[in-house]
N, C-alpha and C. Protein backbone atom coordinates (compact mmCIF):
# COMPACT_ATOMS: atom_id res chain seq x y z
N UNK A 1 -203.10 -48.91 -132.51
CA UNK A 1 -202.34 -47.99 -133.33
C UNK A 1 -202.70 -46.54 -133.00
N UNK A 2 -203.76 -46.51 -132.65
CA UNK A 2 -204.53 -44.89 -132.33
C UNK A 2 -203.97 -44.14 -130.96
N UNK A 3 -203.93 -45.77 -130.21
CA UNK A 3 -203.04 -45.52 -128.47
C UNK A 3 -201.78 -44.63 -128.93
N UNK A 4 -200.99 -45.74 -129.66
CA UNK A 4 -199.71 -45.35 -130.07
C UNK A 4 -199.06 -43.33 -130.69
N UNK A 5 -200.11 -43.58 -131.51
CA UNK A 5 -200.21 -42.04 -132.32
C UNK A 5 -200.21 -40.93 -131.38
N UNK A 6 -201.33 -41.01 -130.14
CA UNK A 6 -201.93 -40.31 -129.12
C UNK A 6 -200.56 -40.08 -128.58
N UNK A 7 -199.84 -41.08 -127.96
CA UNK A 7 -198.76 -41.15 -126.97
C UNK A 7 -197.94 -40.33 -127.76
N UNK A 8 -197.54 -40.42 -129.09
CA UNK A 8 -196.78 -39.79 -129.60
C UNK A 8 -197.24 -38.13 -129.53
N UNK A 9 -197.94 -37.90 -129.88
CA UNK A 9 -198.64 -36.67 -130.02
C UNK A 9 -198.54 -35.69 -128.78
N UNK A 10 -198.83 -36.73 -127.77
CA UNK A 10 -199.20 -35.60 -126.52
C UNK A 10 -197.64 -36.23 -125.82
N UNK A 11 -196.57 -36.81 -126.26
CA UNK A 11 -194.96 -36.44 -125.73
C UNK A 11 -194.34 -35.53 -126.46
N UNK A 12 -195.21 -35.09 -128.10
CA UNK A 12 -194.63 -34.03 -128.54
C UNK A 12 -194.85 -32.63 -128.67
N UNK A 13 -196.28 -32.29 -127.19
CA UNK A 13 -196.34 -31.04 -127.28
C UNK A 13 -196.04 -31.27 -125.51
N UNK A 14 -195.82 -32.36 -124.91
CA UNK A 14 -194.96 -32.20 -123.54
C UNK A 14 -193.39 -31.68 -123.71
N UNK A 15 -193.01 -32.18 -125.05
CA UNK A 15 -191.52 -31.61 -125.33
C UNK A 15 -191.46 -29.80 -125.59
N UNK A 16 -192.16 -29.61 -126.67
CA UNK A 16 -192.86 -27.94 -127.03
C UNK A 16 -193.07 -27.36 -125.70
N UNK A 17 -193.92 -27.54 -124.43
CA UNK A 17 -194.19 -27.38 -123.42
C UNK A 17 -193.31 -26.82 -122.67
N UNK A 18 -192.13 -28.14 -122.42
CA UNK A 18 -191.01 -28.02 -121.48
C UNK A 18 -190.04 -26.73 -122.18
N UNK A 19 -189.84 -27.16 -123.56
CA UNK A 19 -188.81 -25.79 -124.79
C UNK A 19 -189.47 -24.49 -124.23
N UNK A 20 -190.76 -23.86 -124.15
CA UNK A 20 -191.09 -23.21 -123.86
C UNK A 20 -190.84 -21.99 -122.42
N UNK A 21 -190.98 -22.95 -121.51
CA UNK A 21 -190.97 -22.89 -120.12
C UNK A 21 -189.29 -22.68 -120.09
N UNK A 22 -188.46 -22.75 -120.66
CA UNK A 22 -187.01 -22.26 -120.85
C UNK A 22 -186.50 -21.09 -120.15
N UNK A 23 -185.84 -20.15 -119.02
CA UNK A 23 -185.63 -19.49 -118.22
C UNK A 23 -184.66 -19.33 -117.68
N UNK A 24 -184.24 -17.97 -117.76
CA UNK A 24 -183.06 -17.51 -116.71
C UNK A 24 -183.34 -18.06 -115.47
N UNK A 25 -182.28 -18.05 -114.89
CA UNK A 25 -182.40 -18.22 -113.01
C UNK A 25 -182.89 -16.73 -112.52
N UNK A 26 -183.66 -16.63 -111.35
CA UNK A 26 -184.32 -15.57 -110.67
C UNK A 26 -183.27 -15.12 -110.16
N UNK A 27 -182.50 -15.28 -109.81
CA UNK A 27 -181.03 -14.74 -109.33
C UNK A 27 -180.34 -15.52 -109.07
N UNK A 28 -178.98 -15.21 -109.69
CA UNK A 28 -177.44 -15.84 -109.18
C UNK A 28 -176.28 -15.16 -108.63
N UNK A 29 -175.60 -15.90 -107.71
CA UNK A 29 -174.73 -15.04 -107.08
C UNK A 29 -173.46 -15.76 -107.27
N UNK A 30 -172.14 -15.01 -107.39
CA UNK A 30 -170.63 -15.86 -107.53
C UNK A 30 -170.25 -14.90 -107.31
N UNK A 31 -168.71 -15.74 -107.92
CA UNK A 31 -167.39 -15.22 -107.69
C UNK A 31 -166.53 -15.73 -108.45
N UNK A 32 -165.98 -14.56 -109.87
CA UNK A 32 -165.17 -15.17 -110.87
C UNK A 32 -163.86 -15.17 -111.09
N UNK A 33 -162.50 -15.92 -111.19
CA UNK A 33 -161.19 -15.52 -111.60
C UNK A 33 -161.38 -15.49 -113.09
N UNK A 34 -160.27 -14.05 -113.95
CA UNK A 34 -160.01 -14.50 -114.91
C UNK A 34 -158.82 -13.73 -115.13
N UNK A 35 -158.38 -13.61 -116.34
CA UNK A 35 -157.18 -13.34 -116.79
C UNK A 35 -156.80 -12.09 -116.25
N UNK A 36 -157.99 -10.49 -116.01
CA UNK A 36 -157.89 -9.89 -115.90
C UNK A 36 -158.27 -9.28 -114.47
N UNK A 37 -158.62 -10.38 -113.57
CA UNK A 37 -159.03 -10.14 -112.40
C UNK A 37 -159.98 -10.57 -112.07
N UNK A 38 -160.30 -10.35 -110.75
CA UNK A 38 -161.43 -11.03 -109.43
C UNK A 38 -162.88 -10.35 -109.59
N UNK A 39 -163.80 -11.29 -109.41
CA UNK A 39 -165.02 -10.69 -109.96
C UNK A 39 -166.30 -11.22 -108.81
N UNK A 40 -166.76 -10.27 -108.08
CA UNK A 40 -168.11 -10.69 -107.54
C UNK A 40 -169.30 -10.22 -108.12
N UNK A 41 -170.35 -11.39 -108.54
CA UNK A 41 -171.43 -10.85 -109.34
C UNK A 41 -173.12 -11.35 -108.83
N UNK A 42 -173.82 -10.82 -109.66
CA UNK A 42 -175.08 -10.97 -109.22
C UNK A 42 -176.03 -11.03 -110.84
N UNK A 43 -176.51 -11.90 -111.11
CA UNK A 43 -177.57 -12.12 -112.42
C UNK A 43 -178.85 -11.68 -111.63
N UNK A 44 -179.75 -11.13 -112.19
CA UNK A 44 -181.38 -11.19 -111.69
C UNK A 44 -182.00 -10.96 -113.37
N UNK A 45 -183.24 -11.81 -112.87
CA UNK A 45 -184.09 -11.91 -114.29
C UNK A 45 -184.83 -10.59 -114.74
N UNK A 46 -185.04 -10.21 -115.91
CA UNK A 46 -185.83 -9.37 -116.16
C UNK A 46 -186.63 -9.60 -116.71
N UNK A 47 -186.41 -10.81 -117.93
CA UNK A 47 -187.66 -11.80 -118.68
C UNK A 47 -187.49 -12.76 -118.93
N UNK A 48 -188.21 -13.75 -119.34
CA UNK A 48 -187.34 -15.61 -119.37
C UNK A 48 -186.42 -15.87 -119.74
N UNK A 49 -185.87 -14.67 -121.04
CA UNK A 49 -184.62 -15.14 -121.52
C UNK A 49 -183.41 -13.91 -121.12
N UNK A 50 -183.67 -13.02 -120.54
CA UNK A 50 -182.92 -11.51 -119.84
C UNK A 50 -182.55 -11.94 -119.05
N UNK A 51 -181.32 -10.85 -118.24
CA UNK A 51 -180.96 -11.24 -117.02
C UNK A 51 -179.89 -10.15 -117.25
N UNK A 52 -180.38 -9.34 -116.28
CA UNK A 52 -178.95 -8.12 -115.58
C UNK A 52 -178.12 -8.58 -114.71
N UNK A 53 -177.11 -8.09 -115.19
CA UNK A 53 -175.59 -9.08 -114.71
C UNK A 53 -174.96 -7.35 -113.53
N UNK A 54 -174.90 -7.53 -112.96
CA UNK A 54 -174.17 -7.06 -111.85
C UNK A 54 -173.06 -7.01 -111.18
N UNK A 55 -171.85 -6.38 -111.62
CA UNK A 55 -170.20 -7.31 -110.99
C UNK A 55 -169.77 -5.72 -110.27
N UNK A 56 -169.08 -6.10 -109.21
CA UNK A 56 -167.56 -5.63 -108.84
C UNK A 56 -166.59 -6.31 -108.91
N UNK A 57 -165.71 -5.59 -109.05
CA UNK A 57 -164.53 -6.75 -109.61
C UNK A 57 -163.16 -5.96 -109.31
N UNK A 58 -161.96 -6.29 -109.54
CA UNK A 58 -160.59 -5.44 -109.30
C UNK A 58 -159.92 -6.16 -110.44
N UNK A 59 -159.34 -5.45 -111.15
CA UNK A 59 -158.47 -5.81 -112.27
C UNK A 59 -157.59 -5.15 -112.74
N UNK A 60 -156.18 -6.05 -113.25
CA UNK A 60 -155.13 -5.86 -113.15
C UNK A 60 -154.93 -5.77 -114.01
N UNK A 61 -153.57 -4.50 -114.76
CA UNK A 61 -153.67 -4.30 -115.94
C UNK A 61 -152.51 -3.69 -116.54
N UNK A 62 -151.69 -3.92 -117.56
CA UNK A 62 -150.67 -3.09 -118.07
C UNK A 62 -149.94 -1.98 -119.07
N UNK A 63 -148.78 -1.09 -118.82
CA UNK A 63 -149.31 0.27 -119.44
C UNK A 63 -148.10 0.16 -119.86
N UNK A 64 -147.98 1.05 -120.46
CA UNK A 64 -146.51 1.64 -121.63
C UNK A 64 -146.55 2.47 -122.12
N UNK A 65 -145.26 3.28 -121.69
CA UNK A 65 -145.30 4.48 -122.60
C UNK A 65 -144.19 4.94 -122.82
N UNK A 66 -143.05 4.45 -123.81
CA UNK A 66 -141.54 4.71 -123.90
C UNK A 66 -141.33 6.12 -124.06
N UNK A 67 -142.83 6.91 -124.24
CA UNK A 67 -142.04 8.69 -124.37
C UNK A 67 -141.70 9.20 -123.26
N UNK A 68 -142.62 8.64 -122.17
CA UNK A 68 -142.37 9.57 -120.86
C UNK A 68 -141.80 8.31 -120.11
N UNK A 69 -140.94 7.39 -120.47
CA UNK A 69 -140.46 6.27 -120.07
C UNK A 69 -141.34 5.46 -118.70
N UNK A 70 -142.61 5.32 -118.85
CA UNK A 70 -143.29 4.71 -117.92
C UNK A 70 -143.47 3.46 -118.62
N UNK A 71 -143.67 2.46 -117.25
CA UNK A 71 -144.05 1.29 -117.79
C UNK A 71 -144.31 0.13 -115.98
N UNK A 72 -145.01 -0.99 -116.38
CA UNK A 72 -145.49 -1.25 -114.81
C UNK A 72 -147.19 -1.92 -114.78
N UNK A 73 -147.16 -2.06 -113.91
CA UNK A 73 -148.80 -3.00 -113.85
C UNK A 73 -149.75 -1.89 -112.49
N UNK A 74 -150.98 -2.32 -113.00
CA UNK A 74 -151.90 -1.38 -112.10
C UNK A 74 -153.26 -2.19 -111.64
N UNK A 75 -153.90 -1.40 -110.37
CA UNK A 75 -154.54 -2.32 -109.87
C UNK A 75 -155.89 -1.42 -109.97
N UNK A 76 -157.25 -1.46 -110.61
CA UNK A 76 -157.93 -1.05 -109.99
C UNK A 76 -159.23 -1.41 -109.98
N UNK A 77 -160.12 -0.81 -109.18
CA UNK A 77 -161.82 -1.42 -109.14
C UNK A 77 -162.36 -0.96 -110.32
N UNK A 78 -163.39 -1.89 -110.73
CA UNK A 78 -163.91 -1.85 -111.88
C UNK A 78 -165.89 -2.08 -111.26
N UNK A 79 -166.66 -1.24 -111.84
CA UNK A 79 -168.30 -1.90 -111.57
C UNK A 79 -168.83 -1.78 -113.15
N UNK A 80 -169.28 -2.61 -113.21
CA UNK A 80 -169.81 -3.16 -114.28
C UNK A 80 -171.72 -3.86 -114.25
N UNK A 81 -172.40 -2.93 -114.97
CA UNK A 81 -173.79 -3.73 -115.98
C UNK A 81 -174.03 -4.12 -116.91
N UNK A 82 -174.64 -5.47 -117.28
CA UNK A 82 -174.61 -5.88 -118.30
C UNK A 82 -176.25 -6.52 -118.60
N UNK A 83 -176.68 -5.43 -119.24
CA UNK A 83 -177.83 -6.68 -119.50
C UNK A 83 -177.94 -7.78 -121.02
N UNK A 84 -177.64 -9.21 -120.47
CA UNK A 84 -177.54 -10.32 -121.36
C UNK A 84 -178.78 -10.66 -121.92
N UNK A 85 -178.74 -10.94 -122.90
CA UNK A 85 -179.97 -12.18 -123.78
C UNK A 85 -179.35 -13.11 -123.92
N UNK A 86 -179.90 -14.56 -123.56
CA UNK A 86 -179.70 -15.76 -123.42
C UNK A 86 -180.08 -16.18 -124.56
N UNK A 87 -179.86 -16.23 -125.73
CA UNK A 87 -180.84 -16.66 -127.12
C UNK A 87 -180.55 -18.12 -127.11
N UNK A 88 -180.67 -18.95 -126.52
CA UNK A 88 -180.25 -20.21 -127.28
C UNK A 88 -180.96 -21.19 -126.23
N UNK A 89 -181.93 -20.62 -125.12
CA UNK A 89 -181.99 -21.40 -123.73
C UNK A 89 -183.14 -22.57 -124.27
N UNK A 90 -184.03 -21.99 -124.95
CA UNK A 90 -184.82 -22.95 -125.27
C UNK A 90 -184.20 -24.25 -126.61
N UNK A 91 -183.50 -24.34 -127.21
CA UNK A 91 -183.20 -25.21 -128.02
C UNK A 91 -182.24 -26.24 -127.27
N UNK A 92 -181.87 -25.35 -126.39
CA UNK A 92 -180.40 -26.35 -125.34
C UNK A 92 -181.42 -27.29 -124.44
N UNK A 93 -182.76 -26.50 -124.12
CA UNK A 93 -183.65 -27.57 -123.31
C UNK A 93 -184.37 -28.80 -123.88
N UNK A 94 -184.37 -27.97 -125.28
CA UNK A 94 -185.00 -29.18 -126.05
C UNK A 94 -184.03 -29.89 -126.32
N UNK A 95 -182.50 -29.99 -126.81
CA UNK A 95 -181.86 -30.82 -126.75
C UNK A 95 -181.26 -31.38 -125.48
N UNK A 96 -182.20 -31.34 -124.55
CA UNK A 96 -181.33 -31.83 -122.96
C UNK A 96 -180.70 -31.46 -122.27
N UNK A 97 -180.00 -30.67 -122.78
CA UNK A 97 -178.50 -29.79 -122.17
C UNK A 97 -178.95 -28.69 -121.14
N UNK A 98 -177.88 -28.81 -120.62
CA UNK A 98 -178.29 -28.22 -118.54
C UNK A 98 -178.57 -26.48 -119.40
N UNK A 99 -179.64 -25.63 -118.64
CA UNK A 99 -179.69 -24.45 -118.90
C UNK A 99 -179.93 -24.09 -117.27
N UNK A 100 -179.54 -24.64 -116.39
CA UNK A 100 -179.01 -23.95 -114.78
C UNK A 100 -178.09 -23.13 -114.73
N UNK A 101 -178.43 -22.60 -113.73
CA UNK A 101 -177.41 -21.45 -113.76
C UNK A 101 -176.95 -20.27 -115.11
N UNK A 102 -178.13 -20.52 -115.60
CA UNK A 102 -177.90 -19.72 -117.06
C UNK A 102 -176.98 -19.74 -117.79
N UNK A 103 -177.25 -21.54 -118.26
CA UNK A 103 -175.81 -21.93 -118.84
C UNK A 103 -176.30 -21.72 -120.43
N UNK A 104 -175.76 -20.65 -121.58
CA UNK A 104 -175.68 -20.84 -122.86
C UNK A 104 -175.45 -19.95 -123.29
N UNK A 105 -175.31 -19.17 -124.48
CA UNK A 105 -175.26 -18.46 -125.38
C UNK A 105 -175.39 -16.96 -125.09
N UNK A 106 -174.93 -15.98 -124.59
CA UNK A 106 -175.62 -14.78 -125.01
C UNK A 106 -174.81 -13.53 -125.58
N UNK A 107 -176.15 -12.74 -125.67
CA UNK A 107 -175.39 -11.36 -126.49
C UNK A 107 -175.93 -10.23 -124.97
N UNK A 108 -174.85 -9.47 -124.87
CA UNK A 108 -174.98 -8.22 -123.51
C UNK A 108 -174.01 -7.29 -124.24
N UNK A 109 -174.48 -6.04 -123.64
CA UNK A 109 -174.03 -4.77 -123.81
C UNK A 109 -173.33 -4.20 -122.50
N UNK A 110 -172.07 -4.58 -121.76
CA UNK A 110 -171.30 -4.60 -121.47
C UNK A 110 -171.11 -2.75 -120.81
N UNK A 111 -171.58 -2.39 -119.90
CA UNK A 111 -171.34 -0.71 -119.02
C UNK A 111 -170.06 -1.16 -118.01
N UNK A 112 -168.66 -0.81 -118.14
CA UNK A 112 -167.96 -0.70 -117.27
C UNK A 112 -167.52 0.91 -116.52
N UNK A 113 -167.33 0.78 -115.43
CA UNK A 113 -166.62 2.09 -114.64
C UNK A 113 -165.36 1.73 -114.04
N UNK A 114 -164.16 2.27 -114.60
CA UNK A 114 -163.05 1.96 -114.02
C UNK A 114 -162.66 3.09 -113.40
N UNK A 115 -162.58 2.52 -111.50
CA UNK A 115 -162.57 3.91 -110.15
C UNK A 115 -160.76 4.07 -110.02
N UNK A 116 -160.58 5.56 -111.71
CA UNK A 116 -158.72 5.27 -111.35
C UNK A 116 -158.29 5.85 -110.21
N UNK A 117 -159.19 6.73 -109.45
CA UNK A 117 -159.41 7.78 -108.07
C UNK A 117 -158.59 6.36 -107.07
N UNK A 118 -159.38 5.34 -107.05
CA UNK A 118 -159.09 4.42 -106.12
C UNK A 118 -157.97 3.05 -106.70
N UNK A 119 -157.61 3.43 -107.92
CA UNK A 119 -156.58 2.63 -108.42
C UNK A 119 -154.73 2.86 -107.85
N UNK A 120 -153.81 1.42 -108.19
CA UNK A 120 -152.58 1.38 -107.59
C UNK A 120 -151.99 1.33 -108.53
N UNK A 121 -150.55 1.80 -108.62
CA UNK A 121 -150.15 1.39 -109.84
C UNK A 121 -148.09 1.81 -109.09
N UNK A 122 -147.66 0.51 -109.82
CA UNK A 122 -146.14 -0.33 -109.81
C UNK A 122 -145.28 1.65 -109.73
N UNK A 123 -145.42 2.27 -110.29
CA UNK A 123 -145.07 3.57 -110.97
C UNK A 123 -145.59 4.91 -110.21
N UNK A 124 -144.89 5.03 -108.88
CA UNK A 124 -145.56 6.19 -107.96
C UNK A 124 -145.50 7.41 -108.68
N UNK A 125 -145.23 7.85 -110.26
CA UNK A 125 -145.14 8.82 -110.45
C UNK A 125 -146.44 8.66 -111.70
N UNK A 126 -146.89 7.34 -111.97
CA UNK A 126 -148.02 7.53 -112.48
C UNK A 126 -149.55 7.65 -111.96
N UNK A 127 -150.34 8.15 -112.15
CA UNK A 127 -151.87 8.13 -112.16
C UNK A 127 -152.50 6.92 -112.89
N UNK A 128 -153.29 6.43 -111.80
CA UNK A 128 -154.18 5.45 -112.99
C UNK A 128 -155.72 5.91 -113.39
N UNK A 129 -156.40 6.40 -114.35
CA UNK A 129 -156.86 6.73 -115.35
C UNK A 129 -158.50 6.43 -114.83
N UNK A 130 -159.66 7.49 -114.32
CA UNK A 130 -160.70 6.91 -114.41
C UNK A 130 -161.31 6.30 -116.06
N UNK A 131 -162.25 5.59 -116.50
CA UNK A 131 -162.92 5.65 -117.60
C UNK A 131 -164.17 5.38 -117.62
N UNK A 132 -165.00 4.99 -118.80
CA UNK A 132 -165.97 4.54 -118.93
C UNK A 132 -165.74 3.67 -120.04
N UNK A 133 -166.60 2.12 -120.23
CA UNK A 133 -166.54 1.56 -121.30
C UNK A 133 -168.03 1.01 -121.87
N UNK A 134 -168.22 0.95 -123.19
CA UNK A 134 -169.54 0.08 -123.30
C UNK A 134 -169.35 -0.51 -124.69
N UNK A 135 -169.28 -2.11 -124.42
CA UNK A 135 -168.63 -2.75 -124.92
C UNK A 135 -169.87 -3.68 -125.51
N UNK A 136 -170.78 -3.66 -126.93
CA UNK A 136 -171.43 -5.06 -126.45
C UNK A 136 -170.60 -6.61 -126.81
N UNK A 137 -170.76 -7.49 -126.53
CA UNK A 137 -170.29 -8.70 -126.29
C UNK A 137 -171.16 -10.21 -126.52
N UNK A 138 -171.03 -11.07 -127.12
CA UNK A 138 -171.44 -12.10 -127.40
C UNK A 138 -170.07 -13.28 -126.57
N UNK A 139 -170.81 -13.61 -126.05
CA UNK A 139 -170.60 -15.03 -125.52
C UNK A 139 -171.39 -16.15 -124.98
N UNK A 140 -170.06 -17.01 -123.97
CA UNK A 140 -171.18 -18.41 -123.09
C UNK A 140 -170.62 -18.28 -122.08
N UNK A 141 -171.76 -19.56 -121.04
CA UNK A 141 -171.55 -19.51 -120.05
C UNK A 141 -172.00 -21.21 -119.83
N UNK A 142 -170.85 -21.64 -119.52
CA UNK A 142 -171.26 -23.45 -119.20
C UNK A 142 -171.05 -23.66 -117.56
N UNK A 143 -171.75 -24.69 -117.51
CA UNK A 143 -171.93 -24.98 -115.64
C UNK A 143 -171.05 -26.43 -115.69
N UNK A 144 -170.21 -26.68 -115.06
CA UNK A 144 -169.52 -27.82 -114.68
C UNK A 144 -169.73 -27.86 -113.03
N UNK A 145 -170.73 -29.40 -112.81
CA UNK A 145 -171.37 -29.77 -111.59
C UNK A 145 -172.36 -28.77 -111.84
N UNK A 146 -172.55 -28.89 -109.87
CA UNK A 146 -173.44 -27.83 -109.51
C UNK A 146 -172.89 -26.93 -109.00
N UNK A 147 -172.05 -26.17 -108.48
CA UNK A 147 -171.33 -24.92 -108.55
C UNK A 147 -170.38 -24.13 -109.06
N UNK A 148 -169.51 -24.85 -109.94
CA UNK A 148 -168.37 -24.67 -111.09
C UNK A 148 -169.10 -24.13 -112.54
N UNK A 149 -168.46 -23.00 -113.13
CA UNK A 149 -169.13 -22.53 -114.02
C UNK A 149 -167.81 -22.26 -114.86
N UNK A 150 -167.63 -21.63 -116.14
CA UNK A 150 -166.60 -21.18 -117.15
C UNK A 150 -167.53 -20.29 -117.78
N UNK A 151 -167.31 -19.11 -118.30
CA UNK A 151 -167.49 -18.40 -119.11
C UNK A 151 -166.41 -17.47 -119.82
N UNK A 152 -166.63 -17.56 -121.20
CA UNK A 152 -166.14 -16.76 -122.36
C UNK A 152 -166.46 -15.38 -123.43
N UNK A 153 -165.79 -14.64 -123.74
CA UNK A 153 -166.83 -13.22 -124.28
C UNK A 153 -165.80 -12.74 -125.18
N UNK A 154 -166.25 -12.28 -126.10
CA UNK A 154 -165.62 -11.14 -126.74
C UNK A 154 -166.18 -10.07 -127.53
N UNK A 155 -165.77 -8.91 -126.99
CA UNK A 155 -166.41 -7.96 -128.07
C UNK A 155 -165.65 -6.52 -128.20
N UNK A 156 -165.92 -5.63 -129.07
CA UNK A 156 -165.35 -4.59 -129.46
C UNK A 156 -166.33 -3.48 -128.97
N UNK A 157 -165.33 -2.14 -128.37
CA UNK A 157 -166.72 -1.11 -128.28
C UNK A 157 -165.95 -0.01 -127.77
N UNK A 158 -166.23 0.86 -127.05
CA UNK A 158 -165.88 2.26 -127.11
C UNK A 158 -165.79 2.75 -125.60
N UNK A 159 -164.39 3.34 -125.39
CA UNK A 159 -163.83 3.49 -124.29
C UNK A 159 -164.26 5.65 -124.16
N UNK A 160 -164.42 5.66 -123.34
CA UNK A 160 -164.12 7.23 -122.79
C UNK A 160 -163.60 7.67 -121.28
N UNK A 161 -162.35 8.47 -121.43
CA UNK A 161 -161.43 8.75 -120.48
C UNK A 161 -162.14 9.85 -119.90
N UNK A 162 -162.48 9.94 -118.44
CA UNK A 162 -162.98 10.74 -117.91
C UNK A 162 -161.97 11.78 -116.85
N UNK A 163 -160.73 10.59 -116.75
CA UNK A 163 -159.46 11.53 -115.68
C UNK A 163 -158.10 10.97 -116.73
N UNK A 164 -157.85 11.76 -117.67
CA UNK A 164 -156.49 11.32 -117.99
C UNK A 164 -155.53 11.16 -117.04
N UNK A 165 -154.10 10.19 -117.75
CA UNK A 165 -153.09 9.83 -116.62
C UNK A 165 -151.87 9.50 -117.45
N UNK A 166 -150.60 9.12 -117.29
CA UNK A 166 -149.61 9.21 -118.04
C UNK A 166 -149.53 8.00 -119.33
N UNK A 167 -150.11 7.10 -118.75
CA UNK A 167 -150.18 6.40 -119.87
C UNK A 167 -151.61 6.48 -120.76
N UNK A 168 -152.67 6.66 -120.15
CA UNK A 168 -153.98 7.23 -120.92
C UNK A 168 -153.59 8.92 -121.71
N UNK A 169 -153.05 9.08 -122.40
CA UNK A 169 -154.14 10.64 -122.98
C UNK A 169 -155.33 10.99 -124.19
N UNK A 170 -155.75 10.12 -124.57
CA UNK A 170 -156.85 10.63 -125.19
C UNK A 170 -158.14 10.21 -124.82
N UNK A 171 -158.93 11.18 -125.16
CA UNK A 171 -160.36 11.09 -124.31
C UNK A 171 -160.91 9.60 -124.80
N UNK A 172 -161.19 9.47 -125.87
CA UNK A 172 -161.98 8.28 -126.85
C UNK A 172 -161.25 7.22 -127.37
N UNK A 173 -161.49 6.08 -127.03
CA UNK A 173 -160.37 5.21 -128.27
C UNK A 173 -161.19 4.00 -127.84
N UNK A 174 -160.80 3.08 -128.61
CA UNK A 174 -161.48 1.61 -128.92
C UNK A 174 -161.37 1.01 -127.30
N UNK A 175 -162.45 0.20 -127.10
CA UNK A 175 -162.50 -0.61 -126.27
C UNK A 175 -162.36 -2.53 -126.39
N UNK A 176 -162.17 -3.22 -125.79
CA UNK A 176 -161.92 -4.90 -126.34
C UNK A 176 -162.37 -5.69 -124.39
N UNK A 177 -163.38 -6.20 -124.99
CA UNK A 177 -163.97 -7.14 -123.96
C UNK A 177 -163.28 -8.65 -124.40
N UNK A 178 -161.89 -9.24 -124.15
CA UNK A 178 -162.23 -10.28 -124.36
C UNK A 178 -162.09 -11.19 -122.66
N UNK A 179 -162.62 -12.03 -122.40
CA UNK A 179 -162.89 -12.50 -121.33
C UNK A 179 -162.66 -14.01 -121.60
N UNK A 180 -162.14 -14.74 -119.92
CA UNK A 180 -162.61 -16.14 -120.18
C UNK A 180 -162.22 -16.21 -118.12
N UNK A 181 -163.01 -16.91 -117.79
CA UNK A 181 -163.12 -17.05 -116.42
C UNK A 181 -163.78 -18.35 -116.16
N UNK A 182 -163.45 -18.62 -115.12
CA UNK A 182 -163.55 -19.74 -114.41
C UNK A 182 -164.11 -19.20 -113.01
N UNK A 183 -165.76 -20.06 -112.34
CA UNK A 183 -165.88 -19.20 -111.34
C UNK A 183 -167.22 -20.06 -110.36
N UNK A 184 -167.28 -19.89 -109.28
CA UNK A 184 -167.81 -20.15 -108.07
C UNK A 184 -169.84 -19.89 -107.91
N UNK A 185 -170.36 -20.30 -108.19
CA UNK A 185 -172.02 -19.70 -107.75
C UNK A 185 -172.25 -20.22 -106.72
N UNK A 186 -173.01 -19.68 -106.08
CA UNK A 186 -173.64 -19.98 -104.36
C UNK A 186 -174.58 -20.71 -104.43
């Protein structure tokens, strides 16, 4: 009976052990589609449960403006930092569930740069709009196999126009991260 107890005892601080030892990947590299465009990225760790997210990306996007009768789709580069917290990595290990590829839960604060200098747009008489955004964001990130991933986000936050353009004119206005992609790791 004492065997028994023991065995129990020392599989339940091998479980505590393993929960512990819970961790971002040291770096990941892909390539995401989503609603809003093409995304090449890079994760690197900063602490077991951190991880700075790294993207270029090009995204496509649409404008309106019935006063100056514009209207049309636009193309432009976007770079983006994000540093994520993974809050959930250790409970997903203790319940079994894959945490590769930094598959679970997090909250990031979302730095975009949209280059409107190098943007296209349907409307040769419009400009497309540099900005800045910083958005924070709560979402996931699930791994299907070993190189198939999905991730989802949404969050609210605050846009600033650095080159107005015909459909942008005001400097400040709300920002909206919502995301869902489907995407490639190396």
């Amino acid at each position: 009976m004492k065997r028994i107890y023991l065995i129990i005892v020392l599989l339940g601080f091998t479980q505590m052990a393993q929960a512990q030892t819970a961790s971002v990947e040291k770096s990941i590299y892909g390539l995401q589609l989503g609603i809003q465009g093409i995304y090449a990225y890079n994760e690197s760790r900063l602490a077991p449960t951190i991880a700075m997210r790294s993207e270029l990306g090009v995204e496509l996007g649409y404008y309106s403006n019935s006063f100056l009768g514009a209207e049309g789709f636009l193309i432009a580069p976007a770079l983006s930092l994000e540093p994520r917290w993974y809050h959930n990595l250790k409970r997903r290990k203790r319940k079994s569930k894959r945490i590769d590829g930094n598959s679970g839960n997090f909250i990031a604060l979302r730095s975009t740069y949209h280059a409107g200098e190098l943007g296209i747009s349907t409307d040769d008489n419009v400009k497309v709009a540099s900005d800045i955004t910083i958005v924070p964001t709560y979402g996931i990130r699930r791994n299907i196999g070993q190189h198939f991933n999905y991730e989802m986000g949404l969050g609210i936050g605050y846009l600033h126009v650095i080159e107005e353009s015909y459909y942008i004119l005001n400097e400040s206005d709300v920002a909206v991260n919502l995301h869902v992609r489907i995407g490639y790791s190396f």
